[in-house]
C-alpha atoms as a PDB file:
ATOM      1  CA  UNK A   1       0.000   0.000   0.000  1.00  0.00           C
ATOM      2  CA  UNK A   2       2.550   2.143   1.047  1.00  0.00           C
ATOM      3  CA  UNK A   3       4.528   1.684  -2.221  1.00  0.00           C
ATOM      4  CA  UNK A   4       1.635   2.325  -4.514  1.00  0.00           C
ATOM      5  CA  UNK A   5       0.160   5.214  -2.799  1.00  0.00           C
ATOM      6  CA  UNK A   6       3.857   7.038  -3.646  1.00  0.00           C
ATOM      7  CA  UNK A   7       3.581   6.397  -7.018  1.00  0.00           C
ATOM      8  CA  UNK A   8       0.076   7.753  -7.044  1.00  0.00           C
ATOM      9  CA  UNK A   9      -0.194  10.098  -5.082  1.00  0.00           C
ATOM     10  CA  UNK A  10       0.501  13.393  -6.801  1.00  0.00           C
ATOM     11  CA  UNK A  11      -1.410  16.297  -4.866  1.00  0.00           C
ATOM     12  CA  UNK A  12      -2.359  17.136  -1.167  1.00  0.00           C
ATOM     13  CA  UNK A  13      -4.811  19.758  -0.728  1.00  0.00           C
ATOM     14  CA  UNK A  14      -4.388  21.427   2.085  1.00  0.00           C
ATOM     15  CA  UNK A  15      -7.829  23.009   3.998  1.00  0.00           C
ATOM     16  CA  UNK A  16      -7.158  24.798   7.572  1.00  0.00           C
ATOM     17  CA  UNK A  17     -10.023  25.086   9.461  1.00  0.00           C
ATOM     18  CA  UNK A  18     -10.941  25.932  13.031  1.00  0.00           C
ATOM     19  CA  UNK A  19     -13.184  24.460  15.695  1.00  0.00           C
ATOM     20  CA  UNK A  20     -16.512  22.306  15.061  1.00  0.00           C
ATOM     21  CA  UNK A  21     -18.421  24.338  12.958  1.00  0.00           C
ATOM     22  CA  UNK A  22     -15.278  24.812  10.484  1.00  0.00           C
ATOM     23  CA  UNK A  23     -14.615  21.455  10.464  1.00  0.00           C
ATOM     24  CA  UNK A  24     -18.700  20.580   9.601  1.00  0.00           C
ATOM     25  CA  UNK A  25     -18.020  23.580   6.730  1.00  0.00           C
ATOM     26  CA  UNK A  26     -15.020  20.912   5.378  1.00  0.00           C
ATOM     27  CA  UNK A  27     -17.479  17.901   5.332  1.00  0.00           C
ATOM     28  CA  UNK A  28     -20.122  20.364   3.228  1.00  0.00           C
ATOM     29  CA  UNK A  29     -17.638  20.949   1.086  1.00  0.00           C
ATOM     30  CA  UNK A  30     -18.591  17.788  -0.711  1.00  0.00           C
ATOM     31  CA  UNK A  31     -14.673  16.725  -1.934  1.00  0.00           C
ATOM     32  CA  UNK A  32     -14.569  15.080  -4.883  1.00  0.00           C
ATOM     33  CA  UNK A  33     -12.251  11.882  -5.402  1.00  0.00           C
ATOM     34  CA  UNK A  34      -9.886  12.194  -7.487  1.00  0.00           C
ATOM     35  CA  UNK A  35      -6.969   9.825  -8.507  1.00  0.00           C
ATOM     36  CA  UNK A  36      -4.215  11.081  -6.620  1.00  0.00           C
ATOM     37  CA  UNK A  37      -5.791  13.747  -4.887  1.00  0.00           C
ATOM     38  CA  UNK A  38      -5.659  13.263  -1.167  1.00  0.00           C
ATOM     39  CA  UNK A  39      -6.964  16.086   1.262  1.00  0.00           C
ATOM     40  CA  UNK A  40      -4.984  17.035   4.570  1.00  0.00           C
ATOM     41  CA  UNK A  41      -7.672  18.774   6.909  1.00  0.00           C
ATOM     42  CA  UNK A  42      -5.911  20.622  10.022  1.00  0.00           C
ATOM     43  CA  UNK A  43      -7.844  21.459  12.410  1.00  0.00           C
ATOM     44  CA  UNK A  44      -7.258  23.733  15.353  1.00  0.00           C
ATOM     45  CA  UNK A  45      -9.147  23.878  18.628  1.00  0.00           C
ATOM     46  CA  UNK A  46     -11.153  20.284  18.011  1.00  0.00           C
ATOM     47  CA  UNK A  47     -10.225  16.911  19.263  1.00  0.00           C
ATOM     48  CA  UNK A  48      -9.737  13.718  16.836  1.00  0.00           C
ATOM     49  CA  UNK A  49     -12.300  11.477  17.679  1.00  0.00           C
ATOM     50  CA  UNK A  50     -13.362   9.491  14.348  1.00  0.00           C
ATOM     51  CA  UNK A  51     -16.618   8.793  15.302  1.00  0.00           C
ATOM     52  CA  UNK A  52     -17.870  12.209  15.819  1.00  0.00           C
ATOM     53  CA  UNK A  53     -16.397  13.699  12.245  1.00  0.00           C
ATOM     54  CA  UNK A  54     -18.960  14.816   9.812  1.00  0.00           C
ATOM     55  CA  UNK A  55     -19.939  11.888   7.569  1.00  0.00           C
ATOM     56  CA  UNK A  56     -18.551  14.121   4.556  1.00  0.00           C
ATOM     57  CA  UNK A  57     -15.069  13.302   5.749  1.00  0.00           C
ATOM     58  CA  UNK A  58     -14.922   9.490   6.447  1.00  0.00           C
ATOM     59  CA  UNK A  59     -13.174   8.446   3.890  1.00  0.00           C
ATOM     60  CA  UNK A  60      -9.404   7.290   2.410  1.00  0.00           C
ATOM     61  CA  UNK A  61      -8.519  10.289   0.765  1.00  0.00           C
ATOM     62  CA  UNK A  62      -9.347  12.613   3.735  1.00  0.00           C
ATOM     63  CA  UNK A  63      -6.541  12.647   6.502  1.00  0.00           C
ATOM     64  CA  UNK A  64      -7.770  15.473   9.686  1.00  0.00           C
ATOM     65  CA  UNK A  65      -4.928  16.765  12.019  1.00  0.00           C
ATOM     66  CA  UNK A  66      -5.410  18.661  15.027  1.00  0.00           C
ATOM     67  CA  UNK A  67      -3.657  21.419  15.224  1.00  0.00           C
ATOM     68  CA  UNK A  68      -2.718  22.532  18.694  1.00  0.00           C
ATOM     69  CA  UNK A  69      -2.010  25.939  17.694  1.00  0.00           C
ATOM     70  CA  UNK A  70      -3.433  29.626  17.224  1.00  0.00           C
ATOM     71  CA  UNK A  71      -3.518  31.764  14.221  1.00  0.00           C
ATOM     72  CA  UNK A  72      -4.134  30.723  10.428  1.00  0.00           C
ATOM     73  CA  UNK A  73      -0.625  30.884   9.600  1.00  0.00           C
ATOM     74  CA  UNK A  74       0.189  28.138  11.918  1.00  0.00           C
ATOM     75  CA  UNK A  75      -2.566  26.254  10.561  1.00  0.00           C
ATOM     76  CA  UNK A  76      -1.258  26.407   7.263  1.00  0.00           C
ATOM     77  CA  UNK A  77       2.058  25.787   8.394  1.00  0.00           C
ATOM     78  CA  UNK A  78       0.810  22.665  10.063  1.00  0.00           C
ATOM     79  CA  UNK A  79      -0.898  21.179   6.560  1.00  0.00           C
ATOM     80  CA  UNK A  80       2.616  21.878   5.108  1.00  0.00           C
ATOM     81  CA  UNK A  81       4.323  19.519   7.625  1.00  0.00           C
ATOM     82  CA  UNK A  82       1.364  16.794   7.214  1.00  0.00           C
ATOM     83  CA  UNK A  83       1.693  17.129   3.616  1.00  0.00           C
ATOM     84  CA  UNK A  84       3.629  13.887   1.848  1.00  0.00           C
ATOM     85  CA  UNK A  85       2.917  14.408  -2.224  1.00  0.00           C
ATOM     86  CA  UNK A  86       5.095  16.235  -4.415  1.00  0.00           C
ATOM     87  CA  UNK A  87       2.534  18.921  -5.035  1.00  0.00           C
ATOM     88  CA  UNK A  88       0.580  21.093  -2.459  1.00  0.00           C
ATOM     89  CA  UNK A  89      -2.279  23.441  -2.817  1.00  0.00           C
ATOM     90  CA  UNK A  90      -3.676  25.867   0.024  1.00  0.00           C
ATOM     91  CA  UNK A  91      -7.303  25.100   0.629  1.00  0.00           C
ATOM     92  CA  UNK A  92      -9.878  26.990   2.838  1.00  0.00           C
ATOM     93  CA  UNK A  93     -13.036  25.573   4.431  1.00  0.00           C
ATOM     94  CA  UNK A  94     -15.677  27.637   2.141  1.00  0.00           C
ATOM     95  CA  UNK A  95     -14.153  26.102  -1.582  1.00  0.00           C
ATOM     96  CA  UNK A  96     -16.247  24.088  -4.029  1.00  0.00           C
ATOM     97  CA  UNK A  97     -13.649  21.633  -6.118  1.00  0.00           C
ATOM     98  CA  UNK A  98     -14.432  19.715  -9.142  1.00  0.00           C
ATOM     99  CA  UNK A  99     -11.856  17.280 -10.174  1.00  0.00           C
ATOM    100  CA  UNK A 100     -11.162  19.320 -13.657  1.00  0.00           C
ATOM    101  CA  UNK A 101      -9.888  21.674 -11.529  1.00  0.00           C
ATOM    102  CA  UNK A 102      -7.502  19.667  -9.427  1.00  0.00           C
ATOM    103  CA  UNK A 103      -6.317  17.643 -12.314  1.00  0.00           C
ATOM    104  CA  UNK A 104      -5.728  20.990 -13.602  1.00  0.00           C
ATOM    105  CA  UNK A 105      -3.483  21.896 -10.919  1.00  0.00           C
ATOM    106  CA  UNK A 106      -1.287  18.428 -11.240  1.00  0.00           C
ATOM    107  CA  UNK A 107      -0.974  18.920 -14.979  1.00  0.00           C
ATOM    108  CA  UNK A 108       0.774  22.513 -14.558  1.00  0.00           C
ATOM    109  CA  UNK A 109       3.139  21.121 -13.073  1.00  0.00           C
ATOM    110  CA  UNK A 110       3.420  18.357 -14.765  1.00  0.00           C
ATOM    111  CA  UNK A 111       4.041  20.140 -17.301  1.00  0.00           C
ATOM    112  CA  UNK A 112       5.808  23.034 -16.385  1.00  0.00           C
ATOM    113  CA  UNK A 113       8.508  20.968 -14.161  1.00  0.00           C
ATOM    114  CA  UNK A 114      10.740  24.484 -14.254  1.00  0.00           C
ATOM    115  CA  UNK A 115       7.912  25.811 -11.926  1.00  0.00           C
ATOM    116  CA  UNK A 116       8.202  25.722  -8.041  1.00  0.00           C
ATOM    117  CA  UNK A 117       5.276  28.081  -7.041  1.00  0.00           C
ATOM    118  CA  UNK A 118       2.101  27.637  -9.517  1.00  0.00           C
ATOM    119  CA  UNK A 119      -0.849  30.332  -8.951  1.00  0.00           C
ATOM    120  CA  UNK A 120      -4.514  30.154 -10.508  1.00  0.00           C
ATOM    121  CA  UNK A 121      -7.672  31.510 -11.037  1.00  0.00           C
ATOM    122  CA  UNK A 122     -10.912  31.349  -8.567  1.00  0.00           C
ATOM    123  CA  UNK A 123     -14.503  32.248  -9.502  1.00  0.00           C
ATOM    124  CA  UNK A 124     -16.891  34.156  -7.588  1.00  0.00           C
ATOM    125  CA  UNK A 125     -14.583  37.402  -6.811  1.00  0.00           C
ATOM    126  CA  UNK A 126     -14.281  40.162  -9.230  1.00  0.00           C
ATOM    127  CA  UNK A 127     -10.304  39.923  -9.484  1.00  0.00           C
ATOM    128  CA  UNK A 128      -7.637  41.329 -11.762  1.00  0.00           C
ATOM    129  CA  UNK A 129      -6.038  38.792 -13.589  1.00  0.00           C
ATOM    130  CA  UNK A 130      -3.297  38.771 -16.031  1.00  0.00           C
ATOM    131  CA  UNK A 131      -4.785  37.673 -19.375  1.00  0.00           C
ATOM    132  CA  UNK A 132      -2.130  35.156 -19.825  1.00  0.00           C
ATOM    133  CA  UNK A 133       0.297  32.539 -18.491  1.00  0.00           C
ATOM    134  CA  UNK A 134       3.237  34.796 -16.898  1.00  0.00           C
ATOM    135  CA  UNK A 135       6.322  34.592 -14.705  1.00  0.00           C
ATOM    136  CA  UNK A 136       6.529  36.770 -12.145  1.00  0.00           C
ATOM    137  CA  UNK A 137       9.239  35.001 -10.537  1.00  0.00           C
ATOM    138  CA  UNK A 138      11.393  38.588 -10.835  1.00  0.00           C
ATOM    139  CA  UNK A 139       8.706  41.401 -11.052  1.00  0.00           C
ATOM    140  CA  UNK A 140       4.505  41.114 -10.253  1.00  0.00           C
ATOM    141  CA  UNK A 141       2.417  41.827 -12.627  1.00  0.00           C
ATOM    142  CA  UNK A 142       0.500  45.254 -11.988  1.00  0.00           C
ATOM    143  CA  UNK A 143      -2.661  45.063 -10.210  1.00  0.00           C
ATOM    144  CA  UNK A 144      -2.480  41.437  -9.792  1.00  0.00           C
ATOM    145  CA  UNK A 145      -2.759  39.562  -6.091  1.00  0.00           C
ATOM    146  CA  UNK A 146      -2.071  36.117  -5.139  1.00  0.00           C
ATOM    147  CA  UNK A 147      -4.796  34.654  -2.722  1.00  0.00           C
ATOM    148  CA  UNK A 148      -3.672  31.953  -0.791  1.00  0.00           C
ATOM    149  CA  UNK A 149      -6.385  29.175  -2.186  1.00  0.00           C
ATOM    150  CA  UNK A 150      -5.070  29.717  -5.980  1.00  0.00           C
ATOM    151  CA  UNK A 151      -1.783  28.746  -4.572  1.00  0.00           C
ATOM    152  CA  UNK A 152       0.255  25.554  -5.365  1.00  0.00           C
ATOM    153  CA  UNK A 153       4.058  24.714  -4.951  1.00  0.00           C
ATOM    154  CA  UNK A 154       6.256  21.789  -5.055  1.00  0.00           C
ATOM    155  CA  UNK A 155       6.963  20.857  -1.337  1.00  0.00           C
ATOM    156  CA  UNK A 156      10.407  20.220  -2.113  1.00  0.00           C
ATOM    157  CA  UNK A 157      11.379  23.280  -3.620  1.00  0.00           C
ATOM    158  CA  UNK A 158       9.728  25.751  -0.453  1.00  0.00           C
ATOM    159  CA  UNK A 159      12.183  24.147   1.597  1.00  0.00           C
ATOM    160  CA  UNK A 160      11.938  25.221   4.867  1.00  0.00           C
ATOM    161  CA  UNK A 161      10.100  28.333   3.588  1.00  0.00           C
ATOM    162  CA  UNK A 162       6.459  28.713   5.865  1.00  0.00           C
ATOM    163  CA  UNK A 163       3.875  31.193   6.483  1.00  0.00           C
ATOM    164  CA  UNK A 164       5.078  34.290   9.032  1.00  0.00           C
ATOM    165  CA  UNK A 165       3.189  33.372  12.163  1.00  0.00           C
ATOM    166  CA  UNK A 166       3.131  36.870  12.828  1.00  0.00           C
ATOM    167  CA  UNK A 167       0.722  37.625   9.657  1.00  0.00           C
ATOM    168  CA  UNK A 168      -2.636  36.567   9.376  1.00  0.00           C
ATOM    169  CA  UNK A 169      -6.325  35.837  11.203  1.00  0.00           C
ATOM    170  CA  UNK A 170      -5.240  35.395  15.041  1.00  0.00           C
ATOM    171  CA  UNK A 171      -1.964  37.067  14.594  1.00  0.00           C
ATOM    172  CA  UNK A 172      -0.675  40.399  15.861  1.00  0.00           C
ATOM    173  CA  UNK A 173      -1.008  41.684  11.933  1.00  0.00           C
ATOM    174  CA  UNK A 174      -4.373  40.184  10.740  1.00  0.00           C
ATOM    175  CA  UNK A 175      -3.957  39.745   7.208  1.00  0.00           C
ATOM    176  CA  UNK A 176      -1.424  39.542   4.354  1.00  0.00           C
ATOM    177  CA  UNK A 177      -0.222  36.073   5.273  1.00  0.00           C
ATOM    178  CA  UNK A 178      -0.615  34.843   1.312  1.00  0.00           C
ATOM    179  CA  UNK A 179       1.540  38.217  -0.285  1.00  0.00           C
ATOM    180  CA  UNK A 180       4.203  37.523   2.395  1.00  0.00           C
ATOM    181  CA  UNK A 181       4.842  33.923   1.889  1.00  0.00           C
ATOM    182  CA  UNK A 182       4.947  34.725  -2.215  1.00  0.00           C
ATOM    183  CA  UNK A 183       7.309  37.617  -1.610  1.00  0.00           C
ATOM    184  CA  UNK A 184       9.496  35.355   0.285  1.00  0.00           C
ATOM    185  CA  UNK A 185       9.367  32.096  -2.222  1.00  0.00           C
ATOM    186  CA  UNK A 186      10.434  34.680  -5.058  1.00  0.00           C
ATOM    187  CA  UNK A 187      13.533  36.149  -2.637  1.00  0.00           C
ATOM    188  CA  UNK A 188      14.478  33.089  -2.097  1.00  0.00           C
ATOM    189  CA  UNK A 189      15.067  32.581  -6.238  1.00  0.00           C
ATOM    190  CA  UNK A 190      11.737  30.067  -6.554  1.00  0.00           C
ATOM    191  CA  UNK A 191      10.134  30.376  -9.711  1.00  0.00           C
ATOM    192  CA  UNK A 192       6.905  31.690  -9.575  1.00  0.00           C
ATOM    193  CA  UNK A 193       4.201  31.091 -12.688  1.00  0.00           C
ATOM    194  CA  UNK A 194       0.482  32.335 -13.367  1.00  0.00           C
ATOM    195  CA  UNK A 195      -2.046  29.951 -14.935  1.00  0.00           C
ATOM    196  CA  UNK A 196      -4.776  31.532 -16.449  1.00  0.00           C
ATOM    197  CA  UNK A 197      -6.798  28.367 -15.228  1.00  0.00           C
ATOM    198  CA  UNK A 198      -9.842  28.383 -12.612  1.00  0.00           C
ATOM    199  CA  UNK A 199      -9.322  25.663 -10.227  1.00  0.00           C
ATOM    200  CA  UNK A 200     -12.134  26.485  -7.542  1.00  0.00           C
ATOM    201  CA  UNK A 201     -14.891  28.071  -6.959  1.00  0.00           C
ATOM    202  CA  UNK A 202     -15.164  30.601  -3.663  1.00  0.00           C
ATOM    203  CA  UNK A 203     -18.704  32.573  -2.620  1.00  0.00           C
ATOM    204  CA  UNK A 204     -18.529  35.740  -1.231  1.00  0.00           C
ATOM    205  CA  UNK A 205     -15.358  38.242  -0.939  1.00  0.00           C
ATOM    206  CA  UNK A 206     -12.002  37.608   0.532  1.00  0.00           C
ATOM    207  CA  UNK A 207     -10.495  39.878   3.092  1.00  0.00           C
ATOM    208  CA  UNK A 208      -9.160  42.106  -0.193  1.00  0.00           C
ATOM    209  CA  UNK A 209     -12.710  43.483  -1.083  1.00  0.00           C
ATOM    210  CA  UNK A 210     -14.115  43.873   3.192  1.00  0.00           C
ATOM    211  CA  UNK A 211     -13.807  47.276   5.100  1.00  0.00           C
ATOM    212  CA  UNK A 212     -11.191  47.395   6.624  1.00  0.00           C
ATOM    213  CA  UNK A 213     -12.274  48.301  10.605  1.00  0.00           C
ATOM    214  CA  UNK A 214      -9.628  46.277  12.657  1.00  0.00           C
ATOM    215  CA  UNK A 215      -6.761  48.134  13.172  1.00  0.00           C
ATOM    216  CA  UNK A 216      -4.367  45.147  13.086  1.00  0.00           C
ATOM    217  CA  UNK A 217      -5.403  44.440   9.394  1.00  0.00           C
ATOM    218  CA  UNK A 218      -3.895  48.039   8.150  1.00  0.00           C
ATOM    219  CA  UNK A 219      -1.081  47.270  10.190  1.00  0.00           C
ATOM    220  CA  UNK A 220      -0.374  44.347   8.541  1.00  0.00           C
ATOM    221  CA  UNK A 221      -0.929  46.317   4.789  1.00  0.00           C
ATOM    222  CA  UNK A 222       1.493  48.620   5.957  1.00  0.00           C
ATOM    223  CA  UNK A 223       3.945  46.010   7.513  1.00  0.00           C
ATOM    224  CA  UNK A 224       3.971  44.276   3.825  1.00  0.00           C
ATOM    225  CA  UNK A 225       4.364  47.393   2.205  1.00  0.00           C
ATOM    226  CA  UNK A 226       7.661  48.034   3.744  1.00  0.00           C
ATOM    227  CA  UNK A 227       8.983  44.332   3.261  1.00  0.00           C
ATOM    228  CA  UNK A 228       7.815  44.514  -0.372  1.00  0.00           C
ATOM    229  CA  UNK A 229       9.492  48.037  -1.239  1.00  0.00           C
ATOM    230  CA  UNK A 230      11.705  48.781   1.382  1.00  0.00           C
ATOM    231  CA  UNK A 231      11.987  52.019   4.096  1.00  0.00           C
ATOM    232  CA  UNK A 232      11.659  53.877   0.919  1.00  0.00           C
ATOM    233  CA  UNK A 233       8.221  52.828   0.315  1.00  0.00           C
ATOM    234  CA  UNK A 234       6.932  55.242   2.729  1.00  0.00           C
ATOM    235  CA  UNK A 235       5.159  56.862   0.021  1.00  0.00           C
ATOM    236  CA  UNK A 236       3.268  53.937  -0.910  1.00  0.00           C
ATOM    237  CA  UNK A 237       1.358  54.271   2.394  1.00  0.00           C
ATOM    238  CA  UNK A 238      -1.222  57.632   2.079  1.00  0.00           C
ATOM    239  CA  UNK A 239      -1.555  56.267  -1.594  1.00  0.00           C
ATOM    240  CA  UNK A 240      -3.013  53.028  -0.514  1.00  0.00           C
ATOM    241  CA  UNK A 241      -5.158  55.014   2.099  1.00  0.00           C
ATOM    242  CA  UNK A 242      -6.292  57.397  -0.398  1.00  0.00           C
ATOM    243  CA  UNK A 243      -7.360  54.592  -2.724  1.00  0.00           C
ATOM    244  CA  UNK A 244      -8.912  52.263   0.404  1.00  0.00           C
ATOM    245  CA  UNK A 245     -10.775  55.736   1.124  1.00  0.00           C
ATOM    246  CA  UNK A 246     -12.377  55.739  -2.473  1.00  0.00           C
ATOM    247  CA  UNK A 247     -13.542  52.050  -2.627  1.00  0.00           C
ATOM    248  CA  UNK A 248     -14.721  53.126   0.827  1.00  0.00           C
ATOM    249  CA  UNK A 249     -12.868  50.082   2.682  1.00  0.00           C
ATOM    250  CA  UNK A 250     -11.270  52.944   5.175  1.00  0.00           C
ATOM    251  CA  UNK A 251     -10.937  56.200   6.762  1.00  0.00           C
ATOM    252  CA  UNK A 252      -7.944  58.497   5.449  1.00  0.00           C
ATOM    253  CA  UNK A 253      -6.466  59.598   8.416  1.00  0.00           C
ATOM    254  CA  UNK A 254      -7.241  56.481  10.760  1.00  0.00           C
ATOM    255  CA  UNK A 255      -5.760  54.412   7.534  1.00  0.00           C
ATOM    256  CA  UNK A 256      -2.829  56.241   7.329  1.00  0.00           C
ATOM    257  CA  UNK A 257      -2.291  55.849  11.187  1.00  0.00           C
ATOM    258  CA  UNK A 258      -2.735  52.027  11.198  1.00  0.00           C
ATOM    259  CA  UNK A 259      -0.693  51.628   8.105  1.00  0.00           C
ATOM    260  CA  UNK A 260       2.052  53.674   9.353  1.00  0.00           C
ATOM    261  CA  UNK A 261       2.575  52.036  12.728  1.00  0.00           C
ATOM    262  CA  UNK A 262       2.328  47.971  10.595  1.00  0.00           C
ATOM    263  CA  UNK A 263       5.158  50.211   8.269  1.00  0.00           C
ATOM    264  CA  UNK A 264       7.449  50.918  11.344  1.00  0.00           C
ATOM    265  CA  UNK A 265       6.748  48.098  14.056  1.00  0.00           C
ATOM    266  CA  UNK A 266       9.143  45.270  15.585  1.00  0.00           C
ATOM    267  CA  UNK A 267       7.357  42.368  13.036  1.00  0.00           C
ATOM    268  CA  UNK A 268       9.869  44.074  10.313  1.00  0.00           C
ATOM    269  CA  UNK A 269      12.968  42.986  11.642  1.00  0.00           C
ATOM    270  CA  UNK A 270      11.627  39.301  13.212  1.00  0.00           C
ATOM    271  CA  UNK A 271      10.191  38.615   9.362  1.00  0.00           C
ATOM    272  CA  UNK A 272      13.683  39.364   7.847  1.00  0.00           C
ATOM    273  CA  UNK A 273      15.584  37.179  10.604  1.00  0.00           C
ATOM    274  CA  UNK A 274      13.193  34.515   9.891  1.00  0.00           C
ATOM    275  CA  UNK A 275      13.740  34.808   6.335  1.00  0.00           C
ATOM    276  CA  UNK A 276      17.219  34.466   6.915  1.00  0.00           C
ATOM    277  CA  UNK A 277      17.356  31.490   9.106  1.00  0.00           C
ATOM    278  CA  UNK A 278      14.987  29.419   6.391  1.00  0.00           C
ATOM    279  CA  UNK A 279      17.689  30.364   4.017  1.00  0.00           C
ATOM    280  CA  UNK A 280      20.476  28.330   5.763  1.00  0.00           C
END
């Protein structure tokens, strides 16, 4: 068994979720089997008793882990150390899959074997693609976003590359998790390819289209601002106030605040010591 499930077993699909109701949304989510799919569930802030797990989620292909830990970052860093197939996509608890779109992930990469970090397309959010298949191993493509459920890699190549525990829901810095970990997987000289391909489906808007009302999420914007483009990115901050202000996500001046303190606070210098010891 053991032999055969290596040579199958192409893609784990990672889906964090948290406590009993997230871990019910994971058994609605209706997975579909798919040859050499298999589907690593963490779950923090549950207990692993088999015979209480949604009937959704009995099966082969379906592995939960509890995750004794806080913060979405963590949870996706646990999936990444459950994961044992070459190929791993992030997964949330609120996706609809259909097996076109998984096979579609395993035959990028298949096919593409000069690609460590593959991105894709998701329905149901009025996002700025690029038009075509690009590399933006070196340089991102204007207006264009990575969100963290359009995001595959070869576990290999990330190394010892994880999410920044510091980022994300539960952490001191709320959001921005998903732009971190790419900005660090391209640093680090991984080669980073769009697919013009939608793999999922997601309802409702991601954290990118919400108003913005927790403090800790512009302090996170700004934090990522100034490990994207430097101290010399200062500027960058009233402009992505001003334009938060016109899609109405945020005040000016209380965005501007928020941003500015995320631009200038301690999480700076633990990210790039972090970075550096995942290097070695």
């Amino acid at each position: 068994m053991g032999i055969e499930e290596t040579k199958v077993r192409k893609l784990d699909v990672l889906i964090a979720t948290h406590g009993d109701d997230g871990l019910k949304r994971v058994g609605e989510m209706k997975l579909p089997e798919v040859d050499g799919v298999r589907y690593i569930v963490t779950w923090q802030s549950g207990s692993a008793c088999r015979d209480t797990l949604p009937d959704g989620l009995l099966r082969d292909d379906i592995e939960i882990h509890v995750s004794n830990t806080t913060g979405l970052s963590n949870n996706r860093n646990a999936g990444i150390a459950a994961a044992k197939a070459p190929y791993c996509l992030i997964a949330d608890n609120d996706l609809t899959y259909k097996p076109e779109g998984l096979r579609a992930v395993i035959e990028a990469l298949d096919t593409h074997p000069e690609t460590d970090v593959a991105t894709f397309r998701h329905a149901g959010e009025p996002i700025h693609y690029p038009t075509e298949t690009v590399d933006f191993t070196e340089q991102m493509p204007a207006g264009y976003n990575v969100t963290s459920f359009e995001t595959a890699f070869r576990r290999d190549s990330i190394g010892k590359i994880r999410y920044d525990v510091n980022f994300g829901i539960g952490a001191p810095l709320a959001c921005c998790e998903d732009p971190v970990f790419i900005l660090d997987c391209r640093r680090a000289g991984l080669r980073c390819r769009f697919f013009p391909i939608t793999i999922v489906e997601h309802k409702g808007y991601s954290t990118g289209y919400r108003p913005i009302t927790d403090p800790r999420v512009a302090m996170a914007e700004g934090a990522y601002i100034r490990l994207a483009y430097g101290a010399g990115g200062y500027l960058r901050i009233p402009l992505f106030a001003w334009r938060a202000k016109r899609k109405g996500r945020m005040p000016l001046l209380w965005g501007i605040c928020h941003l500015t303190r995320g631009f200038f606070s301690s999480y700076i210098a633990i990210h790039k010591s972090t970075f550096k010891e995942m290097q070695k």
